[in-house]
Structures are given as structure tokens and as C-alpha cells.
N, C-alpha and C. Protein backbone atom coordinates (compact mmCIF):
# COMPACT_ATOMS: atom_id res chain seq x y z
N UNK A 1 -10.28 10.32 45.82
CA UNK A 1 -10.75 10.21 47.19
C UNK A 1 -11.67 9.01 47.33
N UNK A 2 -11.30 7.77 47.26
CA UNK A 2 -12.10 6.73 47.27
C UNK A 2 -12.75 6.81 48.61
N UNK A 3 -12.69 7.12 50.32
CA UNK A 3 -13.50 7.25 51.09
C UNK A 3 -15.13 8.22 50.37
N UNK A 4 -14.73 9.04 49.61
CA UNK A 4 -16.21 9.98 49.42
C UNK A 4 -16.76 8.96 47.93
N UNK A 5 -16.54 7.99 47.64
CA UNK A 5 -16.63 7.52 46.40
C UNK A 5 -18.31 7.49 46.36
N UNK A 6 -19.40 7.25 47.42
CA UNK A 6 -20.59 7.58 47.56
C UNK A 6 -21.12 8.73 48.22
N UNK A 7 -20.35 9.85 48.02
CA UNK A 7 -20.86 10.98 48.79
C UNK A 7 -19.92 11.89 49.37
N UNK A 8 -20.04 12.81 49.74
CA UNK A 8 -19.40 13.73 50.78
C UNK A 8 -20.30 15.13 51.14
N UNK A 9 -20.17 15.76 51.80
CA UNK A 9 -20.70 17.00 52.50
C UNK A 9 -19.77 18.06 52.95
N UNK A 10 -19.85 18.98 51.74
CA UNK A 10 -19.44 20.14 52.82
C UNK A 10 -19.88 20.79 53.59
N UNK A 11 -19.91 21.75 55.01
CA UNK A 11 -20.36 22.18 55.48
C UNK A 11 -19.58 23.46 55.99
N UNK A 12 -20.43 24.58 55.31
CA UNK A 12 -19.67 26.67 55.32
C UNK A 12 -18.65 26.34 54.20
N UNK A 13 -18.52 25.77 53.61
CA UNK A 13 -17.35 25.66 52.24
C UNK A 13 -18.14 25.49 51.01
N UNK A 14 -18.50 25.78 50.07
CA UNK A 14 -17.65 27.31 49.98
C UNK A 14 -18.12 28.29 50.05
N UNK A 15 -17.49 29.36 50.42
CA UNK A 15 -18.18 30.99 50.89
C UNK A 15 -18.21 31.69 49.97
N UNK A 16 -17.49 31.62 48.74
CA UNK A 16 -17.76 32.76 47.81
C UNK A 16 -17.61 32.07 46.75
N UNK A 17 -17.89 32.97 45.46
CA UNK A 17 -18.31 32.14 44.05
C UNK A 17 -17.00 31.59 43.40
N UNK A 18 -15.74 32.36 44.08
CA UNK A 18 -14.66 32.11 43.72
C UNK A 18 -13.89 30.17 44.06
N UNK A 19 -14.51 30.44 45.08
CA UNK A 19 -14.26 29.16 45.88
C UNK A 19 -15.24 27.94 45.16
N UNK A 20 -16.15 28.29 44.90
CA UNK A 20 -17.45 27.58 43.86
C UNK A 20 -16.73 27.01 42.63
N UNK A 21 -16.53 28.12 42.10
CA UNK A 21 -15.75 28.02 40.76
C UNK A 21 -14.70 27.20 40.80
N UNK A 22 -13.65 27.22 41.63
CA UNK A 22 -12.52 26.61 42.09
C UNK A 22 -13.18 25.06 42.16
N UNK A 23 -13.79 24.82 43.09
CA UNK A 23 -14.43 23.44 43.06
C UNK A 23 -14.62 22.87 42.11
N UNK A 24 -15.65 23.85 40.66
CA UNK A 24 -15.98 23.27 39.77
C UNK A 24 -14.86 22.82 38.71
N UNK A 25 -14.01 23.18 39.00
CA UNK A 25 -12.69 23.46 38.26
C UNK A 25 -11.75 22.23 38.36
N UNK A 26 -11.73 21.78 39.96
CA UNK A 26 -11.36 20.35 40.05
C UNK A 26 -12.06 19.30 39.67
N UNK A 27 -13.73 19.61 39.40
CA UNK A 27 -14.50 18.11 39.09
C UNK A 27 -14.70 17.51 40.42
N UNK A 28 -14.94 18.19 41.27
CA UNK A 28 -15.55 17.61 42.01
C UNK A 28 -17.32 16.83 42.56
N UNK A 29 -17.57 17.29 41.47
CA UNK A 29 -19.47 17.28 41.18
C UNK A 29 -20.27 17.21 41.85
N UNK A 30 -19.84 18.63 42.57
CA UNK A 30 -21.11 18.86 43.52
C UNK A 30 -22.66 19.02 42.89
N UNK A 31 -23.45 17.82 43.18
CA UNK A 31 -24.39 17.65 42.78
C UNK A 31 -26.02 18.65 42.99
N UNK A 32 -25.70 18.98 44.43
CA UNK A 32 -26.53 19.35 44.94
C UNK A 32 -25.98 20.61 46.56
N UNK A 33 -26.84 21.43 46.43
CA UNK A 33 -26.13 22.57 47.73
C UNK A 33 -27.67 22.39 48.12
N UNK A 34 -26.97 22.74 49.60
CA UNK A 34 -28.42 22.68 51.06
C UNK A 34 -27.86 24.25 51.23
N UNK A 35 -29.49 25.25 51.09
CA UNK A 35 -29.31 26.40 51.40
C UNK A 35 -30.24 26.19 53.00
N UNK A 36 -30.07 26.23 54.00
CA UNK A 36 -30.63 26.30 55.02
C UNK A 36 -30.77 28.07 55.34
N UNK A 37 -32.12 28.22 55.05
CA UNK A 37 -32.67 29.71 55.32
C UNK A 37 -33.07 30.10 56.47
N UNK A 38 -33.23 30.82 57.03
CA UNK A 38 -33.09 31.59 58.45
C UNK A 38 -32.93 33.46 58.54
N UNK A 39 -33.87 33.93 58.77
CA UNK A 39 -34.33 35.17 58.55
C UNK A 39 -32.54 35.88 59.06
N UNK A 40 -32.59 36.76 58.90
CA UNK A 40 -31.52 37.63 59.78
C UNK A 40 -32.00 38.27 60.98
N UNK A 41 -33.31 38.58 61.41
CA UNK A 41 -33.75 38.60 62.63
C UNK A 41 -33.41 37.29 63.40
N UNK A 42 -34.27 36.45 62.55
CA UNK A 42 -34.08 34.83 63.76
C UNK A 42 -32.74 34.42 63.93
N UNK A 43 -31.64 35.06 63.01
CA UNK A 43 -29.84 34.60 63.05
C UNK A 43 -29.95 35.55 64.36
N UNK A 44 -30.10 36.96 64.46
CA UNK A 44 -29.65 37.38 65.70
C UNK A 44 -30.32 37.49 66.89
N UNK A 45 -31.41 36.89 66.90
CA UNK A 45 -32.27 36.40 68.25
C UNK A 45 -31.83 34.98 68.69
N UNK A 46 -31.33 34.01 67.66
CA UNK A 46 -30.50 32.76 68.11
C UNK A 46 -29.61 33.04 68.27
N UNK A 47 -28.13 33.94 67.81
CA UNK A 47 -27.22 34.21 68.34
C UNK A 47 -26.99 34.64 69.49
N UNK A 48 -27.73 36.00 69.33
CA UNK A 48 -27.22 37.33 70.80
C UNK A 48 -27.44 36.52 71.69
N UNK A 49 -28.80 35.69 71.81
CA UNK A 49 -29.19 35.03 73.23
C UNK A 49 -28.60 33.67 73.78
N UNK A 50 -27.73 33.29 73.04
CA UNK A 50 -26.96 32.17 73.59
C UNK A 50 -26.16 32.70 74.88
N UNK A 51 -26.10 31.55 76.14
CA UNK A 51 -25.46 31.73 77.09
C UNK A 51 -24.66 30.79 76.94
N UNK A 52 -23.39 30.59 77.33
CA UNK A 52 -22.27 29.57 77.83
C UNK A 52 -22.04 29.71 79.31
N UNK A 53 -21.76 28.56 80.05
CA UNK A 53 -21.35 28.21 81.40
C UNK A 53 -19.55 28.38 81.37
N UNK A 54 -19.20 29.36 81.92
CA UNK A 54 -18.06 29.54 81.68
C UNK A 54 -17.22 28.51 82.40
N UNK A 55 -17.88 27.70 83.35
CA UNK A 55 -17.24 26.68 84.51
C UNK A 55 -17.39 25.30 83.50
N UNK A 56 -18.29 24.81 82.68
CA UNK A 56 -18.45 23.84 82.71
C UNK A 56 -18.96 23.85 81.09
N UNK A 57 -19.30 25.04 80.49
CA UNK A 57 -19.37 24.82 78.90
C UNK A 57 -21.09 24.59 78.52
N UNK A 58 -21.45 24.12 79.70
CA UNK A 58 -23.39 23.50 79.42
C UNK A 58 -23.66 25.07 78.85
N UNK A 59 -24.15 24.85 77.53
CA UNK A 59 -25.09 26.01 76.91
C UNK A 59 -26.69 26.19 76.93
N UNK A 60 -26.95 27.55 76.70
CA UNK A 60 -28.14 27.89 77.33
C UNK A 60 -28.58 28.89 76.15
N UNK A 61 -29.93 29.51 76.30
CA UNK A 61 -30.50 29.95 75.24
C UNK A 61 -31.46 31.23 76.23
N UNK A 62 -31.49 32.50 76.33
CA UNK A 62 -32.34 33.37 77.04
C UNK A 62 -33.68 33.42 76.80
N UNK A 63 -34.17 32.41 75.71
CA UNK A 63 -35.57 32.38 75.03
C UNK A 63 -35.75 31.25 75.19
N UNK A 64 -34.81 30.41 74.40
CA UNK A 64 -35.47 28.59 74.19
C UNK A 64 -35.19 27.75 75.09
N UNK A 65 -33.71 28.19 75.77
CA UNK A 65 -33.33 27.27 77.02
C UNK A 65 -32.99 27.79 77.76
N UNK A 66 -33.33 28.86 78.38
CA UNK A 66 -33.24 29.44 79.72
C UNK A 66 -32.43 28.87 80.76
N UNK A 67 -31.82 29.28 81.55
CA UNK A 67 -31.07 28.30 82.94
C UNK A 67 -32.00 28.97 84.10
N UNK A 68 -32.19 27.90 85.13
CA UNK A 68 -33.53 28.25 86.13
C UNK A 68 -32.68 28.81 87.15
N UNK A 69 -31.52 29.14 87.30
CA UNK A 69 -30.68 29.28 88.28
C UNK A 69 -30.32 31.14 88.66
N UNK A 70 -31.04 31.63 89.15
CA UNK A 70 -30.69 32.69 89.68
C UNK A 70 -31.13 33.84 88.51
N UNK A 71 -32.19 33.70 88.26
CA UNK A 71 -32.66 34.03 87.28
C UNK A 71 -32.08 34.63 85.71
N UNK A 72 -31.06 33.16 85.37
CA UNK A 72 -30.88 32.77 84.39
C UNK A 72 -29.53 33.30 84.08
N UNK A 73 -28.70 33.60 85.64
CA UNK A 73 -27.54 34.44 85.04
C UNK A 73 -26.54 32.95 85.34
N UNK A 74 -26.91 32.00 86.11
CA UNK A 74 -25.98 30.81 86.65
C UNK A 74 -26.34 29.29 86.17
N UNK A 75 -25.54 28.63 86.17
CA UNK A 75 -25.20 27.44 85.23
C UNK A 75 -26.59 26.38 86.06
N UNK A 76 -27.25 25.88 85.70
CA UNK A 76 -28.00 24.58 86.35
C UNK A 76 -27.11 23.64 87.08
N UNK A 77 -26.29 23.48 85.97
CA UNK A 77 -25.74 21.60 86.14
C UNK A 77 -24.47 22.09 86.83
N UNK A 78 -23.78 23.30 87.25
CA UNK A 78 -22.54 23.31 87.90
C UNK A 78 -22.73 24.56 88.70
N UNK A 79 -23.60 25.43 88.70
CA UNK A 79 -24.33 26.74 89.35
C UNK A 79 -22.50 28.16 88.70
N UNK A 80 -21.98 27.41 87.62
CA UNK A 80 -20.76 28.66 86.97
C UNK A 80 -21.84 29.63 86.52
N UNK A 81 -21.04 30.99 86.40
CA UNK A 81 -21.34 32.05 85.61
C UNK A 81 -22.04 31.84 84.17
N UNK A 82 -23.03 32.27 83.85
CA UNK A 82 -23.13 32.40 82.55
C UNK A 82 -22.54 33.81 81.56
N UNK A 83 -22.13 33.33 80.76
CA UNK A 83 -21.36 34.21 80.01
C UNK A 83 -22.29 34.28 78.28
N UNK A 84 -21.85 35.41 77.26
CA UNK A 84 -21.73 35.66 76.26
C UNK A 84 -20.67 35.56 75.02
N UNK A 85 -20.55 34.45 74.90
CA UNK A 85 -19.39 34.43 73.97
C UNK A 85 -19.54 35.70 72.74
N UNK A 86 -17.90 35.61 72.40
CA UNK A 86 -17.80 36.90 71.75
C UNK A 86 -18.29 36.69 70.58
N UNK A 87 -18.51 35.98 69.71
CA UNK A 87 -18.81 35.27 68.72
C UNK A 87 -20.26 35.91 68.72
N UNK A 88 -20.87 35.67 69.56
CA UNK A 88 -22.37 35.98 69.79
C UNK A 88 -22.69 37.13 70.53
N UNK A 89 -21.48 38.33 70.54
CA UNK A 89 -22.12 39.24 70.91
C UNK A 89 -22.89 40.36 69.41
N UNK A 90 -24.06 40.98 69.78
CA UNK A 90 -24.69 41.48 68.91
C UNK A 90 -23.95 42.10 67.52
N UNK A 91 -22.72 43.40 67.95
CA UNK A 91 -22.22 43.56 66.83
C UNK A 91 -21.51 42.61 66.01
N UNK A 92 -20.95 41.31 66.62
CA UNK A 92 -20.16 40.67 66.15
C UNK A 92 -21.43 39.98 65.09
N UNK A 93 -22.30 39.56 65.21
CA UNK A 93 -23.36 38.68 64.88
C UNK A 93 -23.29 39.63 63.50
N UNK A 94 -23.95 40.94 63.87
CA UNK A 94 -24.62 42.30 62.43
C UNK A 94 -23.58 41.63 61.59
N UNK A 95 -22.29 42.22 61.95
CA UNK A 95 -20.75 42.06 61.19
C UNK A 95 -20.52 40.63 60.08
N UNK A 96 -20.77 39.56 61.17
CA UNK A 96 -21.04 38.08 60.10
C UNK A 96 -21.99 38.44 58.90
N UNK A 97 -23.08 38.59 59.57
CA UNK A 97 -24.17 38.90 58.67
C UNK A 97 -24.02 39.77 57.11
N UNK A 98 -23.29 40.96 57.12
CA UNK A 98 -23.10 41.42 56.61
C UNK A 98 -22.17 40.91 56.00
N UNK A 99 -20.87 40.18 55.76
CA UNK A 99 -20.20 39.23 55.14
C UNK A 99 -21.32 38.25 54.78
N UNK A 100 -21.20 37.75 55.41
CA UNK A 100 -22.67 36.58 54.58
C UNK A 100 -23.32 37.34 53.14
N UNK A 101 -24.19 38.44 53.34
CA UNK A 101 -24.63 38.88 52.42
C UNK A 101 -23.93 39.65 51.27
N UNK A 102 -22.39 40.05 51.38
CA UNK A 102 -21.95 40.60 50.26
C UNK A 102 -21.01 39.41 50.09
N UNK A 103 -20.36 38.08 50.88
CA UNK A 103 -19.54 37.38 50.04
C UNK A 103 -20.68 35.75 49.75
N UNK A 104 -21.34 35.67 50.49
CA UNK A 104 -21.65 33.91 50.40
C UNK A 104 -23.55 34.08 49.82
N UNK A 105 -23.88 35.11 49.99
CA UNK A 105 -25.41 35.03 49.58
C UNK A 105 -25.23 34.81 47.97
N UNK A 106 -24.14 35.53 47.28
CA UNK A 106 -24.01 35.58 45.62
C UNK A 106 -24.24 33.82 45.45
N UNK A 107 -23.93 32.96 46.39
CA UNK A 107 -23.33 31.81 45.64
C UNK A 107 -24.70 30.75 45.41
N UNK A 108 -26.15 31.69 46.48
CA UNK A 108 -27.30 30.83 46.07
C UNK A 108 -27.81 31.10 44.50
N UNK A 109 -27.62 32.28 43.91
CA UNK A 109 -27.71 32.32 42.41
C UNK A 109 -26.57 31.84 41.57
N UNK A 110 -25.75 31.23 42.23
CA UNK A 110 -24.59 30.68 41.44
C UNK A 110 -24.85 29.00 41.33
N UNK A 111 -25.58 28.73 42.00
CA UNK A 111 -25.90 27.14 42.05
C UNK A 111 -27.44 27.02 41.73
N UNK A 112 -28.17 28.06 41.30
CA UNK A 112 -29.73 28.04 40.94
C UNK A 112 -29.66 28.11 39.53
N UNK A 113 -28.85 29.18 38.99
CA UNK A 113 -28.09 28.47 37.56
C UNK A 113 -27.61 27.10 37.21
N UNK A 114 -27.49 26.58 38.25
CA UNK A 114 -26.81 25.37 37.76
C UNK A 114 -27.88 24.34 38.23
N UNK A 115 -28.93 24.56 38.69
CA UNK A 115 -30.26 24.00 39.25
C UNK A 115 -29.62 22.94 40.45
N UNK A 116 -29.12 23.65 40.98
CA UNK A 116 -28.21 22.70 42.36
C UNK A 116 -29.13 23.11 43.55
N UNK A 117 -29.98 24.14 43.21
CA UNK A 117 -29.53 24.61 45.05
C UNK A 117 -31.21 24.13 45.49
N UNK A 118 -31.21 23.60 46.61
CA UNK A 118 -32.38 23.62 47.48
C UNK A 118 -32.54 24.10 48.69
N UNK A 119 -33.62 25.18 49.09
CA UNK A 119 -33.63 26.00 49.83
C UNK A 119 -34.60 25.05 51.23
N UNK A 120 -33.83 25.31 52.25
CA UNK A 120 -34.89 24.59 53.30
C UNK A 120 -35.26 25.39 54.17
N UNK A 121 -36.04 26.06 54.83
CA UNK A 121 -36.38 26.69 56.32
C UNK A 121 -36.31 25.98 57.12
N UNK A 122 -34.96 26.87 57.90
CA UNK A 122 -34.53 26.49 59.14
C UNK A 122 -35.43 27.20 60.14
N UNK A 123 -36.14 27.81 59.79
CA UNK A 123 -37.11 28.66 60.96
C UNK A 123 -37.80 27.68 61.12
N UNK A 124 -38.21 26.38 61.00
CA UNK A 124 -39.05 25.72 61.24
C UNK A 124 -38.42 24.66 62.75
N UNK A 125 -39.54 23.63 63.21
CA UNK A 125 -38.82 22.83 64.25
C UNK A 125 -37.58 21.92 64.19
N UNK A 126 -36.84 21.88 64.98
CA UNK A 126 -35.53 21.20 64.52
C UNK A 126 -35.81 20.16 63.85
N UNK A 127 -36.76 19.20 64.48
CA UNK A 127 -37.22 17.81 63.84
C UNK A 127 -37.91 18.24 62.03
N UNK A 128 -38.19 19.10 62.08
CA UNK A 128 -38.83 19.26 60.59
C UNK A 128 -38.00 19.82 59.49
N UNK A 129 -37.45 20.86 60.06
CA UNK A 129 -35.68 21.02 59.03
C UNK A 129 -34.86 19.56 59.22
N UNK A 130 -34.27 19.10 59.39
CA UNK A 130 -34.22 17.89 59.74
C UNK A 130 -34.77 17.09 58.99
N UNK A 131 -35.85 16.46 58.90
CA UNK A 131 -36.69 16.05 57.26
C UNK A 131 -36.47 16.41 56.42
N UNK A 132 -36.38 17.84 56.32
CA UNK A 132 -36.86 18.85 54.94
C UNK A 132 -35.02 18.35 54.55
N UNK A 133 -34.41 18.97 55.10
CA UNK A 133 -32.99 18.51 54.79
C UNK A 133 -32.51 17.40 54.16
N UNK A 134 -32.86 15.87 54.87
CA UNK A 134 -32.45 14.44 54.66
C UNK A 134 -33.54 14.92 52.98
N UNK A 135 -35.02 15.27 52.98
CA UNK A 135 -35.43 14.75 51.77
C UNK A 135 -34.51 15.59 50.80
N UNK A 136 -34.04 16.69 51.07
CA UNK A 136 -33.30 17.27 50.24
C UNK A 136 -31.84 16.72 49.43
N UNK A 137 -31.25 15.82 49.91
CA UNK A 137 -30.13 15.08 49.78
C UNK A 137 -31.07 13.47 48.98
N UNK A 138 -32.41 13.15 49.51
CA UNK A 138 -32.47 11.96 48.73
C UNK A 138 -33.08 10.86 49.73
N UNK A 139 -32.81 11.17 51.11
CA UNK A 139 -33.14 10.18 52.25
C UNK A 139 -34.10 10.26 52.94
N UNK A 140 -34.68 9.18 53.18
CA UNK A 140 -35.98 9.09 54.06
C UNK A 140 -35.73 8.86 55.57
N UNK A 141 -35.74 10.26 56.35
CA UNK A 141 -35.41 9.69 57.74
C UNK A 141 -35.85 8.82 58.36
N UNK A 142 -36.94 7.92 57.86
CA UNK A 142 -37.71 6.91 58.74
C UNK A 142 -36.74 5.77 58.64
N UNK A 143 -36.21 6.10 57.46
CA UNK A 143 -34.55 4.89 57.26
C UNK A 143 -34.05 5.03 58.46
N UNK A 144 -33.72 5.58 59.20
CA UNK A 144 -32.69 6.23 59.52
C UNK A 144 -32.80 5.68 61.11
């Protein structure tokens, strides 16, 4: 793969240790894994509360980005319905979660063995995960 010849990124790949293993198996040398941490409360207070504009797609947040429009049930920028994608309705959220923790959580002790893994808090401000991240890979966002 001479395009990744300085790098590449996966991102949700791989989900289980099997898939890990598999990787390691081709030589691909994954050097380093970004565990981006995030409570399971704060996964389903950022999930459940996402709104979508069903007219126009502009997304919304019932906590962080509110829509001022009719008290928060209608789109700002096109006055559409706000909706709940299914993705983000509550049980669907538990349900991920619970996959997460019996297939993809195994794989942060699967790469701490291998002194790969660096853990970042994502509970923090976007701009500061964001740092914590780039220094995690090697880069100085002021590069940037």
C-alpha cells in the first residue's frame, strides 16, 4: 500500500481481538491505538439527546445545541421537524454499549500488552481531546 507508506488510521476497526489478531497476522504494524474514553453515562446523554432536522439534516443537541425554535422541537435554519434518529434512540444506544463492552472493550488489554494503547478523555473540551489526541499520534497541533 504505498499511499499509507507514512501512516494510516483506522477508525471503529478493529472491534474485536479477533480482528486485532488478524491485522497482526498480515504485518500491518499498527504502531499505536487511540482509546478515546467517554463514560457510558456521557455516551448516552450525547447520544439520546441528539436531534436531526428531518427537512434539512441541520443537527442539534437537547443540552449542548439546543434549536431556539418552538421550544426546541423545530429546525432554526429551515423551521423542519426535529426528529430522533433511531440510532440514538435510548435502547438502541444501552444495546451498542453493551456490544462495545463484551466485544471491543477486550481489545484495550490486547494492545496494553503490546504497550500500544493510549487512553485520551473525550469528556474533556473538543479543542482539548483534540490536542490530547494529535499529541497522542506524535503531532503538535500548533503545526497544524
Amino acid at each position: 500500500m504505498p499511499d499509507c507508506k507514512n501512516g494510516f488510521i483506522l477508525d471503529g476497526y478493529p472491534r474485536t481481538t479477533g480482528q486485532a489478531e488478524a491485522l497482526d497476522k498480515m504485518g500491518f504494524g499498527i504502531d499505536r491505538v487511540i482509546n478515546i474514553y467517554v463514560s457510558d453515562e456521557d455516551i448516552i446523554t450525547r447520544m439520546s439527546g441528539r436531534r436531526v432536522c428531518k427537512a434539512c439534516g441541520e443537527t442539534y443537541h437537547v443540552i449542548y445545541n439546543p434549536s431556539k425554535a418552538e421550544k426546541g422541537t423545530r429546525c432554526d435554519k429551515c423551521g423542519g421537524e426535529l426528529v430522533t434518529r433511531a440510532d440514538d434512540m435510548l435502547e438502541t444506544v444501552k444495546n451498542r454499549l453493551r456490544v462495545y463492552h463484551e466485544q471491543t472493550k477486550p481489545l484495550e488489554d490486547y494492545y496494553e500488552a503490546q504497550t500500544k494503547l493510549v487512553t485520551v478523555y473525550g469528556q474533556e473540551k473538543l479543542e482539548d481531546t483534540t490536542r490530547l489526541t494529535l499529541e497522542a499520534i506524535g503531532i503538535n497541533d500548533k503545526a497544524l
